[in-house]
C-alpha atoms as a PDB file:
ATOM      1  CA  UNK A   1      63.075 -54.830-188.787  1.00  0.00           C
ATOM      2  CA  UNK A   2      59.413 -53.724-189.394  1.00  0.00           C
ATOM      3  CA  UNK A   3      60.809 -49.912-191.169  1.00  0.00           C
ATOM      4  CA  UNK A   4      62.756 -51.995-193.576  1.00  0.00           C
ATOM      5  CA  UNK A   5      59.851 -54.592-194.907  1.00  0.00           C
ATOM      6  CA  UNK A   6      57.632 -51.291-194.808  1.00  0.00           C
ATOM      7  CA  UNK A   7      60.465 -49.706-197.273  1.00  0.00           C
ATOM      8  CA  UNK A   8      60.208 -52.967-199.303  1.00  0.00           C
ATOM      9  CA  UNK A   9      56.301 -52.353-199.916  1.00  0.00           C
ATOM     10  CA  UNK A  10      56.661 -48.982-201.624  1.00  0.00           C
ATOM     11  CA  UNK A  11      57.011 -49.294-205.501  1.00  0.00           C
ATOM     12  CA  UNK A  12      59.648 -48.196-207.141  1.00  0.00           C
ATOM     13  CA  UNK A  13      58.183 -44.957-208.944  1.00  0.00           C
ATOM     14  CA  UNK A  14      57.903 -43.837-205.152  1.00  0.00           C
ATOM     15  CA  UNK A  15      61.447 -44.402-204.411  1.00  0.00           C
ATOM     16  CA  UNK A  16      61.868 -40.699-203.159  1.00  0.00           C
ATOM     17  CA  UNK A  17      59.636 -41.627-200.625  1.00  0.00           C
ATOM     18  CA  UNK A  18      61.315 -45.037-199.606  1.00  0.00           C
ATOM     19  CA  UNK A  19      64.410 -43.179-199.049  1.00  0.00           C
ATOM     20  CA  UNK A  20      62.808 -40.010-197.075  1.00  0.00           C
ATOM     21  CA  UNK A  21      61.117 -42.781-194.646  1.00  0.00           C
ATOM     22  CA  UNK A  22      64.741 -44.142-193.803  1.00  0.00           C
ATOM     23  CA  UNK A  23      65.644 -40.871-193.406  1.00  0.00           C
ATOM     24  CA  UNK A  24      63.197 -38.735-191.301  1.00  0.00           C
ATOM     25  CA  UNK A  25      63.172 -42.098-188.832  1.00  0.00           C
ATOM     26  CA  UNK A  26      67.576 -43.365-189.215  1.00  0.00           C
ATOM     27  CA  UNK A  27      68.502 -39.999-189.183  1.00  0.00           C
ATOM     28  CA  UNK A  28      66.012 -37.739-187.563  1.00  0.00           C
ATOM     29  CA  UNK A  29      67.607 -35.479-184.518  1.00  0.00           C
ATOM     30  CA  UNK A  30      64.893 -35.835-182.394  1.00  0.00           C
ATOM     31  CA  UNK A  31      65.321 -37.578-179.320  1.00  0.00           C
ATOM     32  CA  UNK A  32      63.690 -40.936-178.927  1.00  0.00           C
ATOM     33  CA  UNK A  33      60.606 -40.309-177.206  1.00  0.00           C
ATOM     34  CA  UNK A  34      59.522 -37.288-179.622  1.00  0.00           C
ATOM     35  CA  UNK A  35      60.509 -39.507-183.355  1.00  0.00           C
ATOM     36  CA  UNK A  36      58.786 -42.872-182.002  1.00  0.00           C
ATOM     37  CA  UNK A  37      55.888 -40.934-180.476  1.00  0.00           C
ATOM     38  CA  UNK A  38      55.367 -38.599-183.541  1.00  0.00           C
ATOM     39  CA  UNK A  39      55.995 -42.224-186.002  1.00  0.00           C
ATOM     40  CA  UNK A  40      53.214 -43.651-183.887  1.00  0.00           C
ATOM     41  CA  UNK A  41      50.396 -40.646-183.569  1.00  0.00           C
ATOM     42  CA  UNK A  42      51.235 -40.414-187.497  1.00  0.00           C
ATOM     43  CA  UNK A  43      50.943 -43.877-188.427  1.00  0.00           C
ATOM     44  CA  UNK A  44      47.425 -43.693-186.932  1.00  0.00           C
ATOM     45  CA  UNK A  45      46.641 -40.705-188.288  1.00  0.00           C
ATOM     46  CA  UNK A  46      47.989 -41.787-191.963  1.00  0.00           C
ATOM     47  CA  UNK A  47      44.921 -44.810-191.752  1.00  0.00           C
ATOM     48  CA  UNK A  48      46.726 -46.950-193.123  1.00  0.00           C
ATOM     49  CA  UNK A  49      46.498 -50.285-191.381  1.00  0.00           C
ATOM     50  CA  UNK A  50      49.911 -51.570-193.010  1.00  0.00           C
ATOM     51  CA  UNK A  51      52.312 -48.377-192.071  1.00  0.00           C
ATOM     52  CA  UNK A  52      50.317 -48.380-188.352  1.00  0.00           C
ATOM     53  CA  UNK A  53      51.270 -52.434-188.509  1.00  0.00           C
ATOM     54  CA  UNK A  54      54.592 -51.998-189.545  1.00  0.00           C
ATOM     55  CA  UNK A  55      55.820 -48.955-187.308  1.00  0.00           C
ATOM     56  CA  UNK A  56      53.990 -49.973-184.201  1.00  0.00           C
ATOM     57  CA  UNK A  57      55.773 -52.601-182.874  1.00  0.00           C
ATOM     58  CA  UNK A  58      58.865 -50.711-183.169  1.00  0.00           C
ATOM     59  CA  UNK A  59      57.274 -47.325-181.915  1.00  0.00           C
ATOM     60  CA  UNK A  60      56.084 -49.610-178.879  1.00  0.00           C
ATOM     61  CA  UNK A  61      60.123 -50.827-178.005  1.00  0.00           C
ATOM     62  CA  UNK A  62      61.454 -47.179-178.214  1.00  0.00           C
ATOM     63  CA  UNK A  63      59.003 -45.538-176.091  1.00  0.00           C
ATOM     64  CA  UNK A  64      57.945 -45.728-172.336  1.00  0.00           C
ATOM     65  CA  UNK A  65      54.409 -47.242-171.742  1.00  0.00           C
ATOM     66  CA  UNK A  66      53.191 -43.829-170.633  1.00  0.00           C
ATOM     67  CA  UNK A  67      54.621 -42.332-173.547  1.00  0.00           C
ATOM     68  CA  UNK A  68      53.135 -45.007-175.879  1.00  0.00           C
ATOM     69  CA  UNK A  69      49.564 -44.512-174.374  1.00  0.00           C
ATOM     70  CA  UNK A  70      49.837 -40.045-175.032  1.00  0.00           C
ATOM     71  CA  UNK A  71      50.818 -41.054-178.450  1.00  0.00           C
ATOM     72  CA  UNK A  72      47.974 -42.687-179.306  1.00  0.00           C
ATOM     73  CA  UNK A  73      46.118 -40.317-177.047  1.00  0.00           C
ATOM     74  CA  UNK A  74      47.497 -37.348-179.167  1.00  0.00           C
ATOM     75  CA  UNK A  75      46.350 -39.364-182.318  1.00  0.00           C
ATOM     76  CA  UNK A  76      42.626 -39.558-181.145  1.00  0.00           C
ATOM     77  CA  UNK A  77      42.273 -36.386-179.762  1.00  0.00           C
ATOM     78  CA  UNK A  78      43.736 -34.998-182.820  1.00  0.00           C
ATOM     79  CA  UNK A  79      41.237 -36.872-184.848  1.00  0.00           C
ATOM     80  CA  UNK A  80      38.321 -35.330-183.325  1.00  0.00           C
ATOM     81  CA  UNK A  81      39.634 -31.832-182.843  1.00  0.00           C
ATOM     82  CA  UNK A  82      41.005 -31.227-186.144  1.00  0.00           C
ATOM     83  CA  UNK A  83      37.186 -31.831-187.798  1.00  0.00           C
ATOM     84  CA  UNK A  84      36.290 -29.820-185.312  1.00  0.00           C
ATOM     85  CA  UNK A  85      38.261 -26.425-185.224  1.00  0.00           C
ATOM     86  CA  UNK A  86      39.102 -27.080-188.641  1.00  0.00           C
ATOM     87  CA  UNK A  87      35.253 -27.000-189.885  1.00  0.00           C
ATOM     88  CA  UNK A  88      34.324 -23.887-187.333  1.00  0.00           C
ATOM     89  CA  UNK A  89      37.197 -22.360-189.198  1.00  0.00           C
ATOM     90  CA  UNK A  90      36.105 -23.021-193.052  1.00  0.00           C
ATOM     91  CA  UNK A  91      32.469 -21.986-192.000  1.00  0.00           C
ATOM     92  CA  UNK A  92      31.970 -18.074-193.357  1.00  0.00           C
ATOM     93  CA  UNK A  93      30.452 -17.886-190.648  1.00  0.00           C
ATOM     94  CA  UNK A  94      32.705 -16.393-188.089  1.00  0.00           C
ATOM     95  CA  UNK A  95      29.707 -16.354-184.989  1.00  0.00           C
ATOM     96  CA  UNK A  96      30.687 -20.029-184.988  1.00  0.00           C
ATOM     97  CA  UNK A  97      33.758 -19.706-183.355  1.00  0.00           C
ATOM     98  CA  UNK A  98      31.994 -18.026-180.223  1.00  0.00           C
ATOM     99  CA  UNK A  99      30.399 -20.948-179.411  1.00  0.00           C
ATOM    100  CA  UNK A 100      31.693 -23.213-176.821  1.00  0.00           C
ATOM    101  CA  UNK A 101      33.265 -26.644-178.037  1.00  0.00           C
ATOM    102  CA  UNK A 102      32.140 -28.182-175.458  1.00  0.00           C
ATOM    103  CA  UNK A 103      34.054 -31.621-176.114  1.00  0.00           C
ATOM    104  CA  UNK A 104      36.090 -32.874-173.572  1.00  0.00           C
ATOM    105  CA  UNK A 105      39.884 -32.547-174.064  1.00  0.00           C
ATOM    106  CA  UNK A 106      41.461 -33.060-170.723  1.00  0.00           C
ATOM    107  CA  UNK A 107      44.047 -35.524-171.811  1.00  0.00           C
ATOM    108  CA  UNK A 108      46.079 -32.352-173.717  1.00  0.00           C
ATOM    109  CA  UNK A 109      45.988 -30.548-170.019  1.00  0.00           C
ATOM    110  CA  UNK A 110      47.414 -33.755-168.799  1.00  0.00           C
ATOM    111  CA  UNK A 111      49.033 -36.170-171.241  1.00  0.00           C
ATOM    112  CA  UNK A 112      51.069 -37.992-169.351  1.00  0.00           C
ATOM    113  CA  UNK A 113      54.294 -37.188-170.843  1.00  0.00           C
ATOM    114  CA  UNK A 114      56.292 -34.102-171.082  1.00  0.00           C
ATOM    115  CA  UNK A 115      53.999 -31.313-172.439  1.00  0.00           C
ATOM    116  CA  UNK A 116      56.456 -30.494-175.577  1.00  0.00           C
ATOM    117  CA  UNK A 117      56.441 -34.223-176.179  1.00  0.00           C
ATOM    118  CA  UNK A 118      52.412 -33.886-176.623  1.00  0.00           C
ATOM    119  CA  UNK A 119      52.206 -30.933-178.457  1.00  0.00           C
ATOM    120  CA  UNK A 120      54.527 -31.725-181.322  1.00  0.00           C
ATOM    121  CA  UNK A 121      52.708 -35.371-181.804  1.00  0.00           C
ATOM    122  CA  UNK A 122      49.919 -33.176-181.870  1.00  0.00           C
ATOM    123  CA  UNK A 123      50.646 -31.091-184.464  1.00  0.00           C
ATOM    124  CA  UNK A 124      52.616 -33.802-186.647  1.00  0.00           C
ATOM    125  CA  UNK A 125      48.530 -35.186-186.642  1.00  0.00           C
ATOM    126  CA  UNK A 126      47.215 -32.071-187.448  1.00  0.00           C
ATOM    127  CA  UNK A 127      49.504 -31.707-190.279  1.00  0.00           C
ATOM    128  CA  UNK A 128      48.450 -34.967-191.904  1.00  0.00           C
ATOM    129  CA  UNK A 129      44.752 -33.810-190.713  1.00  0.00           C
ATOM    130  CA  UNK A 130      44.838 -30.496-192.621  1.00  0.00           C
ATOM    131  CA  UNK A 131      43.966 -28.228-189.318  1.00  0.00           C
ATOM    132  CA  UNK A 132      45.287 -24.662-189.505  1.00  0.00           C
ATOM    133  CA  UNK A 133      43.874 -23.336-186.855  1.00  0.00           C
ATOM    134  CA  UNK A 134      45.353 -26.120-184.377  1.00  0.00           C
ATOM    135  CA  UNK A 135      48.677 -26.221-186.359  1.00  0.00           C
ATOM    136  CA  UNK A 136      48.971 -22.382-185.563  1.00  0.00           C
ATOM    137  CA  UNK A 137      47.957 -23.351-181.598  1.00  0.00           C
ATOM    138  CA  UNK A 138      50.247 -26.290-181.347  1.00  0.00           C
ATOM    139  CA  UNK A 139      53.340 -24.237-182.976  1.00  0.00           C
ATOM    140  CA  UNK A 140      52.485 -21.242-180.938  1.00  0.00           C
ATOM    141  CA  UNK A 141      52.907 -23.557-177.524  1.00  0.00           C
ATOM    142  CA  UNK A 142      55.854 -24.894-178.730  1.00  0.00           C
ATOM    143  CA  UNK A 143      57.683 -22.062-180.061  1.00  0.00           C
ATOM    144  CA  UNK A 144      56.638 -20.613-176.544  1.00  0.00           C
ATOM    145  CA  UNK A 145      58.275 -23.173-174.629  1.00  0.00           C
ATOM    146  CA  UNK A 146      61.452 -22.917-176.344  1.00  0.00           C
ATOM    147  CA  UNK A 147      61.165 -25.464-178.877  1.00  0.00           C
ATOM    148  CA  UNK A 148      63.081 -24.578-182.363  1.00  0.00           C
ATOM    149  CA  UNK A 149      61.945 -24.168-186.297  1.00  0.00           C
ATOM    150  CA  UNK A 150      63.812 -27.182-187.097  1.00  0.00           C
ATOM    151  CA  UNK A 151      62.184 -29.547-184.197  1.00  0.00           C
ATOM    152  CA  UNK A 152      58.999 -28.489-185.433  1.00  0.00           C
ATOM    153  CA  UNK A 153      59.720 -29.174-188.906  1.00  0.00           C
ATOM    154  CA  UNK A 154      61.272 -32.289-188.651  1.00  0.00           C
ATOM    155  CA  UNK A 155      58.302 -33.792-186.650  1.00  0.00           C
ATOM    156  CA  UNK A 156      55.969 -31.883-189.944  1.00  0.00           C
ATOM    157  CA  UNK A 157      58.277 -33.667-192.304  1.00  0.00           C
ATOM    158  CA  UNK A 158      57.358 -37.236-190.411  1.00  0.00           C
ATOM    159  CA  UNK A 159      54.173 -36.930-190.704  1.00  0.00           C
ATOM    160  CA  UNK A 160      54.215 -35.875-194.256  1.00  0.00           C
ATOM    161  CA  UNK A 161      56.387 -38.918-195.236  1.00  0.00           C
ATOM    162  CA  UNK A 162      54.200 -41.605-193.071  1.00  0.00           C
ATOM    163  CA  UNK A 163      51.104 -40.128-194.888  1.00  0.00           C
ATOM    164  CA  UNK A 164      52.602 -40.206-198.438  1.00  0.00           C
ATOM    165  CA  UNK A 165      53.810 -43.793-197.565  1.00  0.00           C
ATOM    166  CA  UNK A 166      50.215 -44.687-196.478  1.00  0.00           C
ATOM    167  CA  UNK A 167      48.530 -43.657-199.419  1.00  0.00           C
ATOM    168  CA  UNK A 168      50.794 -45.112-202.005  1.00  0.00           C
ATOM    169  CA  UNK A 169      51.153 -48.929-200.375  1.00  0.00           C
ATOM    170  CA  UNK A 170      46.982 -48.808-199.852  1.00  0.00           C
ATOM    171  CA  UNK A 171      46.728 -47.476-203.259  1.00  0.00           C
ATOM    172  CA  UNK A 172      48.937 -50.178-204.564  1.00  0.00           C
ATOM    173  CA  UNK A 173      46.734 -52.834-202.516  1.00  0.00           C
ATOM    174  CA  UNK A 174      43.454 -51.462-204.275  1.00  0.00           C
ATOM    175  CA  UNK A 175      45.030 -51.530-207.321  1.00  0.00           C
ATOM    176  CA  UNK A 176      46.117 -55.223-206.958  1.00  0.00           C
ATOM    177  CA  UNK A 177      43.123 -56.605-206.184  1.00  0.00           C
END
């Protein structure tokens, strides 16, 4: 199993973290389609070619192929979006944000997969991303459609595991060489 030779690569002063990635993936609540999608838009996110090489392949057998494709759909439009609205936000400048984006972002109107689905891989990226403003808008839509504290957590507590995993197994590969 690719999640257990991923635990294997993190060094034992980041133990805490081997044990949160078996648990926010083993024992997370969130249905299938949500975990694997939000394990896959993070693992992108995270740039971290070993977590995105581990998790993939398992991400890829737990979810649909539509469901696969908005994942990594959520992941790229995240990546663009949260330079932008985060830098429009951090400029004191506030005329900035009455200009038009502009950029096309069609595939959040129409993702593919179940709108909730979307919008929580969404905002697991724009956790790792550092986006206020579009973790506010993502949490508003799903706390709108219903979708609990917890849920919204757990998908924030992914992403922050994935992330932390990243940075200490590339770390340790720098370090090695």
């Amino acid at each position: 199993m690719a999640l257990d030779e991923l635990k294997s690569a993190i060094p034992d002063y980041a133990k805490d973290l081997r044990l949160n990635l078996g648990s926010v993936i083993g024992n997370s609540d969130l249905p299938q389609q949500q975990l694997w999608g939000t394990v896959l838009a993070c693992a992108i996110a995270s740039r971290s070619p070993k977590v995105l090489r581990e998790l993939e392949p398992e991400a890829k057998a737990n979810l649909s192929a539509e469901a696969y494709t908005a994942a990594k759909s959520a992941a790229a439009i995240m990546a663009m979006n949260n330079v932008f609205y985060r830098t429009r936000h951090l400029l004191s400048d506030p005329e900035y944000g009455n200009l038009r984006a502009g950029l096309r972002m069609n595939v959040i109107g129409n993702p593919g997969v179940e709108k909730v689905d979307f919008e929580l891989w969404s905002l697991a990226v724009s956790a790792i991303n550092g986006c206020g403003q579009c973790l506010d808008s993502h949490e508003q839509v799903l706390r709108k459609a219903g979708v609990e504290r917890e849920t919204i957590q757990e998908a924030v507590k992914i992403a922050a595991v994935i992330q932390a995993v990243g940075v200490t197994i590339d770390s340790e590969a720098v370090l090695a060489e």
